[in-house]
Protein backbone atom coordinates (compact mmCIF):
# COMPACT_ATOMS: atom_id res chain seq x y z
CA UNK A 1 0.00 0.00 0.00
CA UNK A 2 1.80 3.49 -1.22
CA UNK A 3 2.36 5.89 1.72
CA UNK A 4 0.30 9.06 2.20
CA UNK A 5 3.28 12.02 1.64
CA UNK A 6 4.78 13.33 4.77
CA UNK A 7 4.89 17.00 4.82
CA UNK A 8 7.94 18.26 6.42
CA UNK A 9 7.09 19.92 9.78
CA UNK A 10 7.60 23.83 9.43
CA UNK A 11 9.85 25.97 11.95
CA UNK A 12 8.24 27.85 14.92
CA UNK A 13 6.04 31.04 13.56
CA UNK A 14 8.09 34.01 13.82
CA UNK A 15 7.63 38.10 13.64
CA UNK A 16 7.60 40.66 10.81
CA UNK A 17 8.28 44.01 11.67
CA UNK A 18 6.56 46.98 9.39
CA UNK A 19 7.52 50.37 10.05
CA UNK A 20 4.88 52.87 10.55
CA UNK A 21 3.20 54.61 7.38
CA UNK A 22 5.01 57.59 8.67
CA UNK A 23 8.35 58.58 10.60
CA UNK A 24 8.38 62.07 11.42
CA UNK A 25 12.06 61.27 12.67
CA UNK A 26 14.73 58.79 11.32
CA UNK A 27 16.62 59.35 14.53
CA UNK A 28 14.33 58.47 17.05
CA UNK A 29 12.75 56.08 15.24
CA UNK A 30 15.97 54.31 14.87
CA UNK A 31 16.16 53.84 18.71
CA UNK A 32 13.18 52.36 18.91
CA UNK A 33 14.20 49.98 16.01
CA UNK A 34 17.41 49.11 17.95
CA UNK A 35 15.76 48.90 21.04
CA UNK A 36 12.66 46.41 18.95
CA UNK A 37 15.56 44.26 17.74
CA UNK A 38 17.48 43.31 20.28
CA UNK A 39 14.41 42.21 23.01
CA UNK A 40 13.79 39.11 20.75
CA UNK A 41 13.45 37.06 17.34
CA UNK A 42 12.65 39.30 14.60
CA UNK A 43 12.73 37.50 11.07
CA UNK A 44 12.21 40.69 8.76
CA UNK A 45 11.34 44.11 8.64
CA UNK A 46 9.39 45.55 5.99
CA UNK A 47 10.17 49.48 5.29
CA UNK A 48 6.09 50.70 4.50
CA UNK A 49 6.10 54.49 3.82
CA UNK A 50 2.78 56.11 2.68
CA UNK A 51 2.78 58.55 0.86
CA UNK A 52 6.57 59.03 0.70
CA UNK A 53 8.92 60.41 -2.01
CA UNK A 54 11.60 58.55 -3.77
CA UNK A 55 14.13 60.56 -1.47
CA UNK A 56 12.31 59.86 1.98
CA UNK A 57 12.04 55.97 1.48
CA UNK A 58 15.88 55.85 0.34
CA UNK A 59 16.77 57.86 3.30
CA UNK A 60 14.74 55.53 5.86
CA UNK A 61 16.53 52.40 4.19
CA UNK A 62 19.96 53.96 3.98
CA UNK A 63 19.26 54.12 8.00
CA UNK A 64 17.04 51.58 8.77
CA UNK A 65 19.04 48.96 7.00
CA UNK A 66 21.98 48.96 8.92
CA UNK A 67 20.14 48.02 11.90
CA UNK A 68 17.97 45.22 10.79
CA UNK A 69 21.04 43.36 9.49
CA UNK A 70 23.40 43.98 12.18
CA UNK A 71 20.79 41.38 14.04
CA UNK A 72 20.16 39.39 10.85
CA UNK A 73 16.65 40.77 9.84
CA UNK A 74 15.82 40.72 6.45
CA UNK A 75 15.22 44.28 4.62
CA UNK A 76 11.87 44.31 2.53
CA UNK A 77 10.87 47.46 0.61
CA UNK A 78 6.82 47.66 0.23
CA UNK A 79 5.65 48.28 -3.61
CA UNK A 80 9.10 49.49 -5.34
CA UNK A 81 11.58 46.94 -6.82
CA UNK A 82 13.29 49.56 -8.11
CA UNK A 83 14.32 51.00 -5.21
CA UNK A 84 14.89 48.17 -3.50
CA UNK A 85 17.41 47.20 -6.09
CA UNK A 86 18.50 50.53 -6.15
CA UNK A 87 19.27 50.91 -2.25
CA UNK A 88 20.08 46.66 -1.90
CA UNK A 89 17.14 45.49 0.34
CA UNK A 90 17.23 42.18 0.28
CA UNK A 91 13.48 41.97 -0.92
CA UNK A 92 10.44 43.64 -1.79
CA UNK A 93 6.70 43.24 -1.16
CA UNK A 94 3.80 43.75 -3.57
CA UNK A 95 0.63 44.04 -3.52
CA UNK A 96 -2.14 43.38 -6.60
CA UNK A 97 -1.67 47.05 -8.05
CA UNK A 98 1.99 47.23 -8.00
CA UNK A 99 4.62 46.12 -10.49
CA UNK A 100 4.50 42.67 -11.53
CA UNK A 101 6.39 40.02 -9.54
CA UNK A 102 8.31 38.80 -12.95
CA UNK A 103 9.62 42.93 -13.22
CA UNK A 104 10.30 42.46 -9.48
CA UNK A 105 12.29 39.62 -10.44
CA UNK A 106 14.00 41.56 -13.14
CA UNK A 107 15.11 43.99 -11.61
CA UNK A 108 15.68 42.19 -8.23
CA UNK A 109 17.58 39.20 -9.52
CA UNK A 110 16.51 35.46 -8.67
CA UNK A 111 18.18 35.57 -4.53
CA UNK A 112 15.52 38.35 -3.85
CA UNK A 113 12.99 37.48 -1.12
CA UNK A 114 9.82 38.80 -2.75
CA UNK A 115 6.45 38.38 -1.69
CA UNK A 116 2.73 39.01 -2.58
CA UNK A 117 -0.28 40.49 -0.48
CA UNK A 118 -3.34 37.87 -1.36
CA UNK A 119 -5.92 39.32 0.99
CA UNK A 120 -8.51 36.54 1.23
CA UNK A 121 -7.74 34.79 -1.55
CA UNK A 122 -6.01 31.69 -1.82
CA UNK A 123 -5.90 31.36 -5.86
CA UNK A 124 -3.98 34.74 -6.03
CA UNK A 125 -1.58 33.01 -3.28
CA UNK A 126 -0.98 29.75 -5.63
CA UNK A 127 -0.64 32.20 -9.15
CA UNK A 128 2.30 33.98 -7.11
CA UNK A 129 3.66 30.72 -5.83
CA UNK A 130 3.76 29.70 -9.58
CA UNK A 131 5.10 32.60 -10.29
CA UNK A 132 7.76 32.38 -7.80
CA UNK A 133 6.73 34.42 -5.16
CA UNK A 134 9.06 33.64 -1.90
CA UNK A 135 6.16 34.15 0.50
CA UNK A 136 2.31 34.92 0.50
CA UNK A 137 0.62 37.46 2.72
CA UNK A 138 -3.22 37.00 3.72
CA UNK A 139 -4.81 39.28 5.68
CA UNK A 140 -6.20 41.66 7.11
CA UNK A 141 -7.49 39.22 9.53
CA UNK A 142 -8.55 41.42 12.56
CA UNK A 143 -9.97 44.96 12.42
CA UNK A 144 -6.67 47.45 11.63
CA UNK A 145 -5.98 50.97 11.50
CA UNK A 146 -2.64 50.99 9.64
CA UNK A 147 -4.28 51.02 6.38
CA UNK A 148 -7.68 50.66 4.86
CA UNK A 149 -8.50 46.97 4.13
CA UNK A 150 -11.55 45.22 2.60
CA UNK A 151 -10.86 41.87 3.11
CA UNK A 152 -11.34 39.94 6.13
CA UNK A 153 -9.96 35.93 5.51
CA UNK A 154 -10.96 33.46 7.84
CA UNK A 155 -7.68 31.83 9.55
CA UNK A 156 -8.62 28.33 8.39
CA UNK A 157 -6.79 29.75 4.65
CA UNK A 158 -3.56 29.71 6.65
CA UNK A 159 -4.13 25.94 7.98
CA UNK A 160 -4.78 24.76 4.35
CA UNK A 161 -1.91 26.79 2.87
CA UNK A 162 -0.20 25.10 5.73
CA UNK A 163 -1.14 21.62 4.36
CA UNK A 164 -0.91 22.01 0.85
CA UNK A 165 2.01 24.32 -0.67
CA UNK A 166 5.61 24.40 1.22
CA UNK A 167 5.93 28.18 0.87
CA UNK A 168 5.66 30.78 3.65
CA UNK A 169 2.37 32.42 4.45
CA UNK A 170 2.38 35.67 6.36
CA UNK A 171 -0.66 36.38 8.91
CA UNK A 172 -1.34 40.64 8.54
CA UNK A 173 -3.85 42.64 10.24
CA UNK A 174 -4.26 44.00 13.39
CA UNK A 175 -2.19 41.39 15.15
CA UNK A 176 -1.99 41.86 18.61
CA UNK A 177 0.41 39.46 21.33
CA UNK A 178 -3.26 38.49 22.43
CA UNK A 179 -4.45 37.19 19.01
CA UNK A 180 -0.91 35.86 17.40
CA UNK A 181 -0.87 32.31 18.81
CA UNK A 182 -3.96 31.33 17.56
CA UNK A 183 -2.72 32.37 14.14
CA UNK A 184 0.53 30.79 14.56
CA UNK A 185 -1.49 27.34 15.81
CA UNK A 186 -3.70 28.30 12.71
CA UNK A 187 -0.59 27.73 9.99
CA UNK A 188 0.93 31.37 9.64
CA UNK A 189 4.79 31.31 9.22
CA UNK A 190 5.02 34.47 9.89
CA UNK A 191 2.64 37.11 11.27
CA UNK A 192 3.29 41.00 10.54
CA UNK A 193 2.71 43.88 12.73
CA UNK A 194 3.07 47.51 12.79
CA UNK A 195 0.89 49.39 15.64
CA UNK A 196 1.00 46.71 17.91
CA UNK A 197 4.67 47.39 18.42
CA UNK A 198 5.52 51.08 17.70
CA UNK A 199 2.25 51.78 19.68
CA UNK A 200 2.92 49.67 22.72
CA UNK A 201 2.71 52.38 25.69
CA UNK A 202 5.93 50.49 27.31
CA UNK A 203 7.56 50.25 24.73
CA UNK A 204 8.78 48.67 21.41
CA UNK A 205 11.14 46.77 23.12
CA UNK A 206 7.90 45.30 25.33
CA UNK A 207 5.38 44.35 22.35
CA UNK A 208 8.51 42.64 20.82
CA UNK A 209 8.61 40.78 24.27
CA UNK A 210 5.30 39.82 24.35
CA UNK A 211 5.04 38.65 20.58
CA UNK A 212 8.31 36.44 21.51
CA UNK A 213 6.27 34.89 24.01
CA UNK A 214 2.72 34.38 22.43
CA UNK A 215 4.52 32.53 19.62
CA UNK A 216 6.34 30.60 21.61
CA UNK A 217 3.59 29.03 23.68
CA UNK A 218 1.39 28.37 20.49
CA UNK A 219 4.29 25.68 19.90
């Protein structure tokens, strides 16, 4: 009697950092970067500016970066290949309106992390895993106010991702240290957050803390 396939068990679920919409100071917002960084396990951090000029999102990667890869975090740009290739993040992220993934890949070259928003939907997620996308995004999952959203997946989309296609999914949407293990137990490899951390009233330092710990007890 054949064997059913074994899927390979997937490593714990970890945290993406995005950066507010807007930093009314690279300085200080650096600190609290540093200070995000080194209380736990970060796995990326996404550089989201909205609206920005060309000029304002090279500045916050040319000082942003630094940091984020002195503690091995990945650098993602949000929407712009080209300056991501331009400024050498080490990935970008797109969503449905922005360039194509195959012009991200252009310009990016093939050891670019890039990934794809999919809101709710998981045949956008398996056209940009065909496509080559390193990672898929669902979301938003939970009520936000980072950015508008009109899609609200249920988490069962991250458990069958989970089972069927080996690569990453990334839980978005008003993630909170209350609300990430059950995502994490759902399937998410990831789960990305913005005003949960930079919002914390302790701290930066303390939602990264508390996100550490969540996803470690939905192990």
């Amino acid at each position: 009697m054949a064997k059913e396939p074994v899927v390979p068990p997937r490593p714990p679920c970890r945290l993406y950092l995005i950066t507010p919409p807007r930093i009314a100071d690279l300085t200080v917002f650096a600190a609290d970067l540093e200070a995000a960084l080194a209380a736990g396990d970060v796995a990326a951090l996404q550089i989201r500016l909205k609206p920005a000029d060309d000029a304002a999102i090279l500045a916050a990667v040319e000082a942003l970066a630094p940091i984020a890869r002195a503690r091995g975090v990945a650098v993602i740009l949000n929407d712009r290949p080209d300056l991501a290739a331009r400024s050498g993040c080490d990935g970008v992220h797109l969503g449905q309106s922005d360039a194509s993934l195959a012009e991200a890949r252009r310009l990016m070259g093939p050891e670019a992390m890039i990934g794809v928003t999919c809101h709710d939907s998981r045949e956008l997620a398996m056209d940009a895993a065909e496509a080559g996308a390193d990672y898929v995004a669902f979301g938003a999952f939970f009520p936000t106010t980072t950015k508008e959203t009109h899609h609200r997946p249920d988490p069962e989309i991250l458990t069958i991702w989970q089972e069927t296609v080996e690569i990453p999914c990334v839980a978005i949407g008003g993630i909170t240290p209350a609300n990430a293990g059950d995502l994490a137990r759902a399937g998410a490899d990831f789960v990305a957050v913005s005003s949960a951390v930079w919002n914390r009233p302790e701290g930066p330092a303390a939602a990264v803390r508390a996100f550490n710990q969540a996803l470690a007890a939905s192990g």
